[in-house]
PDB file of N, CA and C in Angstrom:
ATOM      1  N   UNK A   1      88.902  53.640  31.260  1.00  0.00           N
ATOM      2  CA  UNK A   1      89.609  54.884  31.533  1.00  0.00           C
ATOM      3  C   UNK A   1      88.948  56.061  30.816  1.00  0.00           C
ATOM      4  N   UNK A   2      88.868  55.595  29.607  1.00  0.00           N
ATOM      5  CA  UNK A   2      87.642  56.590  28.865  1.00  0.00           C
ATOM      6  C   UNK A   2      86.574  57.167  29.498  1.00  0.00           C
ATOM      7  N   UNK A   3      86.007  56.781  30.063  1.00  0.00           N
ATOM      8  CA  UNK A   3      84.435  56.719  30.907  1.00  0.00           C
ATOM      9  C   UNK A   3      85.397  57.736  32.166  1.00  0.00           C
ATOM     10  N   UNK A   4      85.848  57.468  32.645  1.00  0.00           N
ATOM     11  CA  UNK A   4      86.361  58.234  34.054  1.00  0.00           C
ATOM     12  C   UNK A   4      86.855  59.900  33.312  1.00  0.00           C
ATOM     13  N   UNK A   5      88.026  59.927  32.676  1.00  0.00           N
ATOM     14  CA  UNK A   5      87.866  61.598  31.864  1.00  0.00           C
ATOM     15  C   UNK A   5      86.664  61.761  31.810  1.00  0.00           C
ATOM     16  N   UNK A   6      85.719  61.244  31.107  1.00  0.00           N
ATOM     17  CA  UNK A   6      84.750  62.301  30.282  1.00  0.00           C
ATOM     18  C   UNK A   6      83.608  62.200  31.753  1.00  0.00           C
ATOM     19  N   UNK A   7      83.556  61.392  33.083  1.00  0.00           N
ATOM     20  CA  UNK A   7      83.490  61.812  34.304  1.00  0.00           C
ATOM     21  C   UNK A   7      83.970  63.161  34.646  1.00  0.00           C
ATOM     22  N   UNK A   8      85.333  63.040  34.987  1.00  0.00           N
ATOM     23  CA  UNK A   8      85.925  64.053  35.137  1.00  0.00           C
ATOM     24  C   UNK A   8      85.790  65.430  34.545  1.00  0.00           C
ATOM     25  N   UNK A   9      85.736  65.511  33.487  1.00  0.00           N
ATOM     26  CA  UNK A   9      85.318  66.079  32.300  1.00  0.00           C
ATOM     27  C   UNK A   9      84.091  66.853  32.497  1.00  0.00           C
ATOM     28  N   UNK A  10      82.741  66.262  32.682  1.00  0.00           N
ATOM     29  CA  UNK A  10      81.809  66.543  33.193  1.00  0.00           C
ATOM     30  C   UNK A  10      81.378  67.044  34.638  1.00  0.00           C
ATOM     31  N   UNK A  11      81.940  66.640  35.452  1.00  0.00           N
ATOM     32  CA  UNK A  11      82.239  67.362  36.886  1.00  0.00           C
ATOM     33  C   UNK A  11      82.952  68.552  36.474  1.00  0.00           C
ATOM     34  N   UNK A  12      84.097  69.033  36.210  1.00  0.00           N
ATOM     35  CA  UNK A  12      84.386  70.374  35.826  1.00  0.00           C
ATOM     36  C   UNK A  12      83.438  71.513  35.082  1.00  0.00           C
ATOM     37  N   UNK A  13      82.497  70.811  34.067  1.00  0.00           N
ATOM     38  CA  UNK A  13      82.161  71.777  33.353  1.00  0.00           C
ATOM     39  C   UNK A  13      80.690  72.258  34.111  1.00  0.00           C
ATOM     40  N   UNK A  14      80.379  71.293  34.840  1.00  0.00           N
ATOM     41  CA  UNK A  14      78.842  71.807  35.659  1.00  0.00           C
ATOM     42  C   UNK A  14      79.580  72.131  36.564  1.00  0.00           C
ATOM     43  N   UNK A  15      80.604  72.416  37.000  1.00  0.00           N
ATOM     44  CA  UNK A  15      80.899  72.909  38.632  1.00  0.00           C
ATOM     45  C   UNK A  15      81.362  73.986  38.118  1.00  0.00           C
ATOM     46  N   UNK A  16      83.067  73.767  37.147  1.00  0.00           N
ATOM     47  CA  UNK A  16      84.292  74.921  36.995  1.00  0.00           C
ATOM     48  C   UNK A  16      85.183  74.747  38.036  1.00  0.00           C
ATOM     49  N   UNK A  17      85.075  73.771  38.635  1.00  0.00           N
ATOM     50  CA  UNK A  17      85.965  73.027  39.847  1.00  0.00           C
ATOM     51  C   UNK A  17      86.934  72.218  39.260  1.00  0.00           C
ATOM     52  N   UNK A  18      88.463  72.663  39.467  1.00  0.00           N
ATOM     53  CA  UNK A  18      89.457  71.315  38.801  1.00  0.00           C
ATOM     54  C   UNK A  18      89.508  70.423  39.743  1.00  0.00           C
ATOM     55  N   UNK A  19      88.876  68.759  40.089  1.00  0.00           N
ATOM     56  CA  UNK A  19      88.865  67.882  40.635  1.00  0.00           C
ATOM     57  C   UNK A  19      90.178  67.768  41.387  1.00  0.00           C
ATOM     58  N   UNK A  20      91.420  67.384  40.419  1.00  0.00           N
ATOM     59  CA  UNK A  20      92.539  67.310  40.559  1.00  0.00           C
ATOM     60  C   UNK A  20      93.321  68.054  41.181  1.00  0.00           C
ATOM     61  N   UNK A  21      93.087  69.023  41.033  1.00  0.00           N
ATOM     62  CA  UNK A  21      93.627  70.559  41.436  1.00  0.00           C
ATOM     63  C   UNK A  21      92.950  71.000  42.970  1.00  0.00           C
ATOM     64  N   UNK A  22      91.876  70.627  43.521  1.00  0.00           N
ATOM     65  CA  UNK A  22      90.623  70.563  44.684  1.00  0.00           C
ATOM     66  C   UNK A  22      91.755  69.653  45.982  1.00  0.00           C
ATOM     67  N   UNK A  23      91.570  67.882  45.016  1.00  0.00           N
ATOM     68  CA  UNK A  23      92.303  67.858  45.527  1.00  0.00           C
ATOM     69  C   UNK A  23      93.740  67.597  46.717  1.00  0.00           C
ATOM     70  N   UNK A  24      94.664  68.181  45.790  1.00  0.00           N
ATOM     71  CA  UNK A  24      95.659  68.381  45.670  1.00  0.00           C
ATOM     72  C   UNK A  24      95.765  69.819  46.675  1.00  0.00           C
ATOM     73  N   UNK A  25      95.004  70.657  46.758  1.00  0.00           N
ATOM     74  CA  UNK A  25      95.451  71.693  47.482  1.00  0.00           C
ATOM     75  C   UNK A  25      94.416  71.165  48.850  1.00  0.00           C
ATOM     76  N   UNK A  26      93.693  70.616  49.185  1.00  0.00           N
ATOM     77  CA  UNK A  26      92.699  69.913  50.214  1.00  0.00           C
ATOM     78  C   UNK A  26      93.820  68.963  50.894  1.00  0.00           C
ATOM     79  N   UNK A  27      94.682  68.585  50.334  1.00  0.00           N
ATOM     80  CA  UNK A  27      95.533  67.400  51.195  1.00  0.00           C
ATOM     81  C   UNK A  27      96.632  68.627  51.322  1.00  0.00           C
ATOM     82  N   UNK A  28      97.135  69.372  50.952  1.00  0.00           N
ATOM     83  CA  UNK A  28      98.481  70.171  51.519  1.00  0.00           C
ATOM     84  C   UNK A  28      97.956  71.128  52.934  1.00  0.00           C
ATOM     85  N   UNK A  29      96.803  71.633  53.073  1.00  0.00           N
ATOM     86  CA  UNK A  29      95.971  72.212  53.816  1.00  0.00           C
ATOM     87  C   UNK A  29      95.829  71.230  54.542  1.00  0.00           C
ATOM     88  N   UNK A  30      95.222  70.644  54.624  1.00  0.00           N
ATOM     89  CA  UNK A  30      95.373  69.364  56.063  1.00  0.00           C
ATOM     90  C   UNK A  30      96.481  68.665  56.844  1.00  0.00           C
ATOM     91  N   UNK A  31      97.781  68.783  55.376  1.00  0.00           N
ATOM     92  CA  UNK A  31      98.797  68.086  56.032  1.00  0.00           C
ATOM     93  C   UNK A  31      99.342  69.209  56.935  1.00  0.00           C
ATOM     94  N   UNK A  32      99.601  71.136  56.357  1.00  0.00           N
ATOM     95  CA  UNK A  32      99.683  71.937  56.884  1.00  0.00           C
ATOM     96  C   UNK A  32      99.287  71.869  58.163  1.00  0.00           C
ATOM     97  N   UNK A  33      97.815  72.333  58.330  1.00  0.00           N
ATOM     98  CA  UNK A  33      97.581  72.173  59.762  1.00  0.00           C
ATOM     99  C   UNK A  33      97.482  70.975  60.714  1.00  0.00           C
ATOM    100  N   UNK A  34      97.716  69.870  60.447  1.00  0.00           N
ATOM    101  CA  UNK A  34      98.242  68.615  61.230  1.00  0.00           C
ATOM    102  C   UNK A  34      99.238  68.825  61.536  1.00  0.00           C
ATOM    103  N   UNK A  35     100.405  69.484  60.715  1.00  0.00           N
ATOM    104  CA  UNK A  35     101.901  69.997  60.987  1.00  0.00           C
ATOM    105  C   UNK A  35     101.681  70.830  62.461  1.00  0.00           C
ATOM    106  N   UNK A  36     100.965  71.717  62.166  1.00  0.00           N
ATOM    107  CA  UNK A  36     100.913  72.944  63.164  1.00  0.00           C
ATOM    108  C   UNK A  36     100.339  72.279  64.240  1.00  0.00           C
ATOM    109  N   UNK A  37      99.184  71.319  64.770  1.00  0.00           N
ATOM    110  CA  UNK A  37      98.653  70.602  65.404  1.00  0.00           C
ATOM    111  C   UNK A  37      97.021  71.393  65.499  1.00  0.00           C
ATOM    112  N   UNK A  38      96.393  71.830  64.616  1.00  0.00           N
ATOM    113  CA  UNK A  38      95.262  72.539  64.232  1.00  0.00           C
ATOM    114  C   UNK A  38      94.351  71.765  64.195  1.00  0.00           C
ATOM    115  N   UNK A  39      93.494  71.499  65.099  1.00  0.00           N
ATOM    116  CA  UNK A  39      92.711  70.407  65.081  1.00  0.00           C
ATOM    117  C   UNK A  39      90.736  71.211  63.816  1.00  0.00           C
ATOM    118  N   UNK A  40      90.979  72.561  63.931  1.00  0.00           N
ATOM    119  CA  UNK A  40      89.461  73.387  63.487  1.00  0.00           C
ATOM    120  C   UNK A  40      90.185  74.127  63.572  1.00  0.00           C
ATOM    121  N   UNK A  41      89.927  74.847  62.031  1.00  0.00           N
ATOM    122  CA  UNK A  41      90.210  76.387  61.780  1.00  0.00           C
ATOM    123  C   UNK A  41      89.071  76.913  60.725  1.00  0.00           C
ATOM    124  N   UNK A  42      88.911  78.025  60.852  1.00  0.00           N
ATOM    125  CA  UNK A  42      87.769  78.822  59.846  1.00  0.00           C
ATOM    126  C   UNK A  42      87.997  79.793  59.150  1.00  0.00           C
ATOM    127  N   UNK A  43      88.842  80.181  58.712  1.00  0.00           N
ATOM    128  CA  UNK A  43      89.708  80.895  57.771  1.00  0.00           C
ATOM    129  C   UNK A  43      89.264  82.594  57.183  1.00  0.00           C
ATOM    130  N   UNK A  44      89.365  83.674  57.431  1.00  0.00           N
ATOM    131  CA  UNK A  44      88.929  84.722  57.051  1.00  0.00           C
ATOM    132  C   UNK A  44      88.434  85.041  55.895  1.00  0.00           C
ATOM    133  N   UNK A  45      89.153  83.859  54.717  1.00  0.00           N
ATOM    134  CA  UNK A  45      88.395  83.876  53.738  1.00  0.00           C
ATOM    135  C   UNK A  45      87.061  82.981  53.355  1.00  0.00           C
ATOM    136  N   UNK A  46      86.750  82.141  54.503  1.00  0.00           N
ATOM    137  CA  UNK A  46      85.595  81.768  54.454  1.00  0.00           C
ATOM    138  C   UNK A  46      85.545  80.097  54.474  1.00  0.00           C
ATOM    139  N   UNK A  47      86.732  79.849  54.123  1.00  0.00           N
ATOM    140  CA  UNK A  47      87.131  78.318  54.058  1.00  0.00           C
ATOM    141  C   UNK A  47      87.488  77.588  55.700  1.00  0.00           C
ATOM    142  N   UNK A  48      87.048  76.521  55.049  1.00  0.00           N
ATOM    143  CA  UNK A  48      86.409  75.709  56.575  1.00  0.00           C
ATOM    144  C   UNK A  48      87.914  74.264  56.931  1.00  0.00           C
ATOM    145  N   UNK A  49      88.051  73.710  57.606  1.00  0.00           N
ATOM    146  CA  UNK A  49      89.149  72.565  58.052  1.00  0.00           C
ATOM    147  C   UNK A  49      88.739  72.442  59.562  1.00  0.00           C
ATOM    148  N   UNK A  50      88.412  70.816  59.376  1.00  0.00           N
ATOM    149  CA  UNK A  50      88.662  70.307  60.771  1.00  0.00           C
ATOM    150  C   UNK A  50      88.945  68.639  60.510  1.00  0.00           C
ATOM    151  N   UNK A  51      89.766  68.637  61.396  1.00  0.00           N
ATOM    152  CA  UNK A  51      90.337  66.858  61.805  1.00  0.00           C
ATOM    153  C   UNK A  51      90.184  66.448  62.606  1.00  0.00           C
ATOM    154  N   UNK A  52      89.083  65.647  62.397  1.00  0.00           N
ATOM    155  CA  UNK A  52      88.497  64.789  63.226  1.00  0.00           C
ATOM    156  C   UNK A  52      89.074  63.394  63.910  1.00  0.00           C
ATOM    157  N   UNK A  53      90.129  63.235  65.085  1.00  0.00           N
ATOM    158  CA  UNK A  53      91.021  62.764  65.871  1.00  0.00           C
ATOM    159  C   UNK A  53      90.434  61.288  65.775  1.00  0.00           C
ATOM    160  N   UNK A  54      88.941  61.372  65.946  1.00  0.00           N
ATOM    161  CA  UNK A  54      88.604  60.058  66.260  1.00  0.00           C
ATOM    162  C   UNK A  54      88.218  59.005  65.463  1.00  0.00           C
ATOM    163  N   UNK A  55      88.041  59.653  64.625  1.00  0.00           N
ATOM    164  CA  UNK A  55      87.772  58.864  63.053  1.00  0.00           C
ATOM    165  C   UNK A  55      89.306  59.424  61.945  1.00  0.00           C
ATOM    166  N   UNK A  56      90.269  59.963  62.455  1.00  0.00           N
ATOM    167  CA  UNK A  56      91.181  60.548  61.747  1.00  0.00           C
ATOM    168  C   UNK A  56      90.721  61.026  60.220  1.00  0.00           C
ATOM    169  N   UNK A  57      89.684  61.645  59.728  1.00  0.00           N
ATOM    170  CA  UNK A  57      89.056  61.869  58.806  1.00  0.00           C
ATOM    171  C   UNK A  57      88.866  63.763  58.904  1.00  0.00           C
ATOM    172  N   UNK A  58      90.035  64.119  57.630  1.00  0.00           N
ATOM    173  CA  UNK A  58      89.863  65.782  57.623  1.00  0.00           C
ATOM    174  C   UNK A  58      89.429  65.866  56.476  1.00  0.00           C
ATOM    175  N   UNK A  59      88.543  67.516  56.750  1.00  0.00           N
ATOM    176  CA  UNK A  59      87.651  67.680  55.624  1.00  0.00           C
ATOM    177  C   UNK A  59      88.117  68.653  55.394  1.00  0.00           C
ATOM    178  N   UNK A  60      88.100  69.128  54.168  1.00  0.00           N
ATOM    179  CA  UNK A  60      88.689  70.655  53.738  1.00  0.00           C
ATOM    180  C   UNK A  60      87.314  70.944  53.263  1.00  0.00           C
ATOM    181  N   UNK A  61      86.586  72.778  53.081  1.00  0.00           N
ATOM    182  CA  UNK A  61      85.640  73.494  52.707  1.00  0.00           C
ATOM    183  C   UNK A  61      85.994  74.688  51.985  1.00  0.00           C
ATOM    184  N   UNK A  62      86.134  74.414  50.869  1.00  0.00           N
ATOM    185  CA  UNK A  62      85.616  75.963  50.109  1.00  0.00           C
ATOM    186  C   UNK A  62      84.369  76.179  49.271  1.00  0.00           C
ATOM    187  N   UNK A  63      84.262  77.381  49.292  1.00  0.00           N
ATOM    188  CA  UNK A  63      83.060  77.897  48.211  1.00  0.00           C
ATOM    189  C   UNK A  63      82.569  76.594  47.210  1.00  0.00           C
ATOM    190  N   UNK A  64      81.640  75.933  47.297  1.00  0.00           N
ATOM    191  CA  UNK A  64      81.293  75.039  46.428  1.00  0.00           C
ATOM    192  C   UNK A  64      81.811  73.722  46.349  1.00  0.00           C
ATOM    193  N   UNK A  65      82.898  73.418  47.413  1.00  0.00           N
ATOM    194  CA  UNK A  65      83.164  72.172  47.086  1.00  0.00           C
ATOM    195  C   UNK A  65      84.283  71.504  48.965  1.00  0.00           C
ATOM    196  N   UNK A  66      83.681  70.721  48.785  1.00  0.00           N
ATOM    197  CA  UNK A  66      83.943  69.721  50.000  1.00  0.00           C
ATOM    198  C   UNK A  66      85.152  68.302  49.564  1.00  0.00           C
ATOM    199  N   UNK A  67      86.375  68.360  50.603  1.00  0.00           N
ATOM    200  CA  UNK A  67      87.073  67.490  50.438  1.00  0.00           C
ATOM    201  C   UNK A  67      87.524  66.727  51.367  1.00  0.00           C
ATOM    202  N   UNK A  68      87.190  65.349  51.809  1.00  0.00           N
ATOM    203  CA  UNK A  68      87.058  64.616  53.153  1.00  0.00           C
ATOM    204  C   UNK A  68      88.059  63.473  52.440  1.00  0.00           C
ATOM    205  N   UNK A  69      89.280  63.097  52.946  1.00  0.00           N
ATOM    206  CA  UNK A  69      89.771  62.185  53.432  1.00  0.00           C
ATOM    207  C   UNK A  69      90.080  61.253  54.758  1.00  0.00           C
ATOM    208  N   UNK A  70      89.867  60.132  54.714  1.00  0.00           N
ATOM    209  CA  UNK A  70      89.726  59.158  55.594  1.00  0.00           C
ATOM    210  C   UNK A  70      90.668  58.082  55.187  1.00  0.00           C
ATOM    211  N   UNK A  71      90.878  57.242  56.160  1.00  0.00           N
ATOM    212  CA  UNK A  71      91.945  56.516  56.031  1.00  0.00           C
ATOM    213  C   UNK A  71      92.326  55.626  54.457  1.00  0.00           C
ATOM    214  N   UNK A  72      91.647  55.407  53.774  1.00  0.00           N
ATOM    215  CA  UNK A  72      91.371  54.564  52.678  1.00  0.00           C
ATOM    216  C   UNK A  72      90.539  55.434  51.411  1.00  0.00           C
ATOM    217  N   UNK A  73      89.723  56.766  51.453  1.00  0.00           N
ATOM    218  CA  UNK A  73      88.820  57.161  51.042  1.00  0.00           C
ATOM    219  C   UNK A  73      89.198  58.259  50.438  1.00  0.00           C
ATOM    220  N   UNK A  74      88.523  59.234  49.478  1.00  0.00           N
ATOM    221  CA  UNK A  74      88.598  60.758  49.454  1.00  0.00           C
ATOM    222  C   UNK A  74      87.610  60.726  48.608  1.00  0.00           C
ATOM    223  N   UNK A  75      86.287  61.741  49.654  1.00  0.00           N
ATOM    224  CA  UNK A  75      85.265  62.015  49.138  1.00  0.00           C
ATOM    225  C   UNK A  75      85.414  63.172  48.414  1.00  0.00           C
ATOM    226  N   UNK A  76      84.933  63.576  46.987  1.00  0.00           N
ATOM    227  CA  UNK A  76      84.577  65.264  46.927  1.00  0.00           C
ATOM    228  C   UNK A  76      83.167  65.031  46.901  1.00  0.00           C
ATOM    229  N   UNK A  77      83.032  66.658  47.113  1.00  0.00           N
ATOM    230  CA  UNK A  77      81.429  67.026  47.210  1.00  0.00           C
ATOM    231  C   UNK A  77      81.363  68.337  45.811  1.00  0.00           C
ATOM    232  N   UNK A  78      80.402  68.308  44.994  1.00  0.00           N
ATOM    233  CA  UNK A  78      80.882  69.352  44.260  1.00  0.00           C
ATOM    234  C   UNK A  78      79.601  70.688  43.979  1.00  0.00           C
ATOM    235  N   UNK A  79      79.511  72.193  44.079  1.00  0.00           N
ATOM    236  CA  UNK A  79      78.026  72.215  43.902  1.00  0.00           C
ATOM    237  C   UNK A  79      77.961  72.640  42.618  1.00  0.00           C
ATOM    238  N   UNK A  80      77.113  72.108  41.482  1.00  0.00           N
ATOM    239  CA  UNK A  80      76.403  73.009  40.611  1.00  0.00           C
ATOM    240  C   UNK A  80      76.788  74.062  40.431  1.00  0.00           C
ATOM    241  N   UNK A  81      77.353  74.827  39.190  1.00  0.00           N
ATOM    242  CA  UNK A  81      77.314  76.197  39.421  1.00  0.00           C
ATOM    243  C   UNK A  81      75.942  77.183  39.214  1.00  0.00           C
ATOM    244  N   UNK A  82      75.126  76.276  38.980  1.00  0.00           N
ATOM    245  CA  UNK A  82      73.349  77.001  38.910  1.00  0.00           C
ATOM    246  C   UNK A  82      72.772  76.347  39.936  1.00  0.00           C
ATOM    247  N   UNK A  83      73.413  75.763  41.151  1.00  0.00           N
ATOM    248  CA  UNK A  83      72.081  75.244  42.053  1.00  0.00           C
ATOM    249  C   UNK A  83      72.042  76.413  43.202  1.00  0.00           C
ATOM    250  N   UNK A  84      71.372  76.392  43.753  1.00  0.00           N
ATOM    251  CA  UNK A  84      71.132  77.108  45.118  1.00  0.00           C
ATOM    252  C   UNK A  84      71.783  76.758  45.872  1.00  0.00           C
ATOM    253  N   UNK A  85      72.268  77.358  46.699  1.00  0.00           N
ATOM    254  CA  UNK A  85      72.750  77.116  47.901  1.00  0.00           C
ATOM    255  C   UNK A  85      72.519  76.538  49.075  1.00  0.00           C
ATOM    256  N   UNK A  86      70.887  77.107  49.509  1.00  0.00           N
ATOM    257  CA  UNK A  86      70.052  76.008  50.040  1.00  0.00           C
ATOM    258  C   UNK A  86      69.365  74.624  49.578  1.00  0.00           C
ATOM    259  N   UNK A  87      69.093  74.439  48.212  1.00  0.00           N
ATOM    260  CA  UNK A  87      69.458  73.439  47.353  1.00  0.00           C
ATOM    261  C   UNK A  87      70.365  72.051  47.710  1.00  0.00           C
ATOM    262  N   UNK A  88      71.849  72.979  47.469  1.00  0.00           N
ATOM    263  CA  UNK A  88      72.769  72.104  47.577  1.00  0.00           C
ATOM    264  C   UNK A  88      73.097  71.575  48.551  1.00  0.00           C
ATOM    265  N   UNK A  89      73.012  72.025  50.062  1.00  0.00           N
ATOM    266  CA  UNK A  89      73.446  71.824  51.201  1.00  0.00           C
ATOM    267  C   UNK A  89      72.273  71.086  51.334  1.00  0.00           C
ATOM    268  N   UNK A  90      70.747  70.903  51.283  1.00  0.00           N
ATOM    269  CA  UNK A  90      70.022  69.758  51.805  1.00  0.00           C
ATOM    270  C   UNK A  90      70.479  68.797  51.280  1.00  0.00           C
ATOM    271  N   UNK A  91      71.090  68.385  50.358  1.00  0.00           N
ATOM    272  CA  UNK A  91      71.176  67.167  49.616  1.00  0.00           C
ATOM    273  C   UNK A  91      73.165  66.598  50.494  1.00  0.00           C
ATOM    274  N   UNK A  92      73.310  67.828  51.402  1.00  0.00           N
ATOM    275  CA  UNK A  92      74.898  66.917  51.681  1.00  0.00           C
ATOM    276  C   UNK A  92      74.465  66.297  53.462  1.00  0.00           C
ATOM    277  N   UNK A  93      75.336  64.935  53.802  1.00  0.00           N
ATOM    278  CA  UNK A  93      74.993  64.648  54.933  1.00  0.00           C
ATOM    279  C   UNK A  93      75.873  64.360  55.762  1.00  0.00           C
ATOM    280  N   UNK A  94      75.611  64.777  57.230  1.00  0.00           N
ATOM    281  CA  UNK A  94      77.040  64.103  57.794  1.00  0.00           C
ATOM    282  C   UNK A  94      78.099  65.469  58.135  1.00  0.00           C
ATOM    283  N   UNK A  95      77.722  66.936  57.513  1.00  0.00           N
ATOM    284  CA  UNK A  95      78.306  67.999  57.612  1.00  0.00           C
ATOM    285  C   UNK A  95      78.173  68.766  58.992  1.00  0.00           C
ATOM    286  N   UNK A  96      79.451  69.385  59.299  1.00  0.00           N
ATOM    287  CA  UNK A  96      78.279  70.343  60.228  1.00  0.00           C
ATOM    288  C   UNK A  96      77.946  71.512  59.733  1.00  0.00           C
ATOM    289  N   UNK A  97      77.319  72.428  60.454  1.00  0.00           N
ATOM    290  CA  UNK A  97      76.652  73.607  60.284  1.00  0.00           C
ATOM    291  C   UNK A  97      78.171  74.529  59.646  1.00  0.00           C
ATOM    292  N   UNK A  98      79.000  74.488  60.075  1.00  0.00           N
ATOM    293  CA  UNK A  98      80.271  75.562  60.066  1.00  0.00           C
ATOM    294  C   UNK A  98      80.864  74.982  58.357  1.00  0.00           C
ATOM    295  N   UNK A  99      80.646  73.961  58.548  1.00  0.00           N
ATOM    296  CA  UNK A  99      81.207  73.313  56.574  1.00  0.00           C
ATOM    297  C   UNK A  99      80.200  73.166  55.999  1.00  0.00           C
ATOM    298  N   UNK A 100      79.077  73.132  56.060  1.00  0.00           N
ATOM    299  CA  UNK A 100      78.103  73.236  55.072  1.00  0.00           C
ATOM    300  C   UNK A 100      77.786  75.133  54.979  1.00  0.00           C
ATOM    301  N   UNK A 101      78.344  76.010  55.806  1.00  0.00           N
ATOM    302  CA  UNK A 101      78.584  77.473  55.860  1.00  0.00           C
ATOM    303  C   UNK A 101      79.471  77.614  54.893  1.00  0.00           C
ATOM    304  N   UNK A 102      80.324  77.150  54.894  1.00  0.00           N
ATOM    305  CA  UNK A 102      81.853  77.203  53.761  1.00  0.00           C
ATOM    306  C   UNK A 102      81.235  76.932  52.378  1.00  0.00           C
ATOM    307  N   UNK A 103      80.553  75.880  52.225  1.00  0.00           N
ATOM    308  CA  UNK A 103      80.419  75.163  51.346  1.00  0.00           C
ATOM    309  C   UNK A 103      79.506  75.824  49.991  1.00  0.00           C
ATOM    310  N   UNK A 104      78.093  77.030  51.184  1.00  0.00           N
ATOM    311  CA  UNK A 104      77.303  77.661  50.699  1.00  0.00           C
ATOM    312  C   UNK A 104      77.747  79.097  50.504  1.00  0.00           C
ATOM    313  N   UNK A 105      79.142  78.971  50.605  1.00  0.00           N
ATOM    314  CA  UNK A 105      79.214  80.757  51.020  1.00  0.00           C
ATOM    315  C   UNK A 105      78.894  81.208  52.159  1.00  0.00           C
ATOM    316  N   UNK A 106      78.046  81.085  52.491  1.00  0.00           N
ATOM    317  CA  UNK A 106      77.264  81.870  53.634  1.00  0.00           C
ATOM    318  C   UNK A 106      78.013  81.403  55.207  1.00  0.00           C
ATOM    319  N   UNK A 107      77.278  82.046  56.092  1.00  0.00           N
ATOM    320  CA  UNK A 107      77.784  81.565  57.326  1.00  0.00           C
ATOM    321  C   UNK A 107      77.461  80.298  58.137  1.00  0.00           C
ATOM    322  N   UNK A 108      78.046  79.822  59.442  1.00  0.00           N
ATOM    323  CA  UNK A 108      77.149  78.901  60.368  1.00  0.00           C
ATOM    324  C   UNK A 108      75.611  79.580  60.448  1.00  0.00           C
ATOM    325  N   UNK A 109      75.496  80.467  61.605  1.00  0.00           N
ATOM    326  CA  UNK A 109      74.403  81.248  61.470  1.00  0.00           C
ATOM    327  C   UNK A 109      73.178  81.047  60.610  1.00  0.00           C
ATOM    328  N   UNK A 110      73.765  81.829  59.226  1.00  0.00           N
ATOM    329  CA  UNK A 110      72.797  81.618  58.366  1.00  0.00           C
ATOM    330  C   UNK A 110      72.610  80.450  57.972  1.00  0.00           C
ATOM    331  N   UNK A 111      73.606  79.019  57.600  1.00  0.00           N
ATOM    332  CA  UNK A 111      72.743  77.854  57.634  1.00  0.00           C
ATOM    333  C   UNK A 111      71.621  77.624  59.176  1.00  0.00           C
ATOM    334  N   UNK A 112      71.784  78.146  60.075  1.00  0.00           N
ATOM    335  CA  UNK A 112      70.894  77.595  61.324  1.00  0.00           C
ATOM    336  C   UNK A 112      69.648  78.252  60.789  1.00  0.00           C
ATOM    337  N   UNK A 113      69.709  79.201  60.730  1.00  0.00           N
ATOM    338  CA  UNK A 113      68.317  80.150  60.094  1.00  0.00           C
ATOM    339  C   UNK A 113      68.274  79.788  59.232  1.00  0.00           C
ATOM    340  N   UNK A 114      68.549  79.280  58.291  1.00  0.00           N
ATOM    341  CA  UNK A 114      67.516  78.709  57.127  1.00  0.00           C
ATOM    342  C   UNK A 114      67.888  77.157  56.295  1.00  0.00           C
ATOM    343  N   UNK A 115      68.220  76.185  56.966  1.00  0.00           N
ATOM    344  CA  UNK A 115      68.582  74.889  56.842  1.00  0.00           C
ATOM    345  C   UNK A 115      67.099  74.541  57.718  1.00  0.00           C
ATOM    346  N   UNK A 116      66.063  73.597  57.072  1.00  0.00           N
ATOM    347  CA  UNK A 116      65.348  73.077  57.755  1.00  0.00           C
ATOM    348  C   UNK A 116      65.909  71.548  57.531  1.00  0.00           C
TER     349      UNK A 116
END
């Protein structure tokens, strides 16, 4: 149990991301729009959600950090608070263009233009 805090512990202090707190607001946001029947939304503030029907697997996207639950699972994704942006997004897989946009700040778009 020791070893998992000072995990934890360490993911916060290179990100500034509360794990717990990520999330906890990543599952109320999904249960939200499952409520509403929201299958993709992209949010004005930049944050990304889609539920994926066929694999029942929703991902939540904000600024720096990725939260995918699946039936049994909950991935986070977390970035660096000194990595790049283009950096960070080559190293994630399995995203699309519109959540790895969330993820970098930036837009779809601009990941197409400059994601090789």
């Amino acid at each position: 149990m020791s070893q998992e805090i000072t995990t934890i512990e360490a993911a916060v202090n290179s990100t500034g991301i509360d794990i717990n707190k990520a999330v906890a607001e990543a599952q109320a946001v999904g249960q939200l729009f499952e409520k509403m029947g929201i299958k993709e939304a992209t949010l004005h503030n930049g944050n990304y959600f889609n539920h994926n029907l066929e694999s029942n697997t929703k991902t939540v996207v904000t600024e720096g950090c990725i939260v995918q639950e699946q039936e049994n699972t909950v991935t986070i994704i977390l970035k660096k608070t000194n990595a790049a942006p283009l950096s960070a997004i080559s190293e994630i897989d399995n995203q699309t263009q519109k959540a790895l946009g969330s993820f970098a700040g930036k837009s779809q778009p601009w990941i197409s233009q400059n994601k090789e």
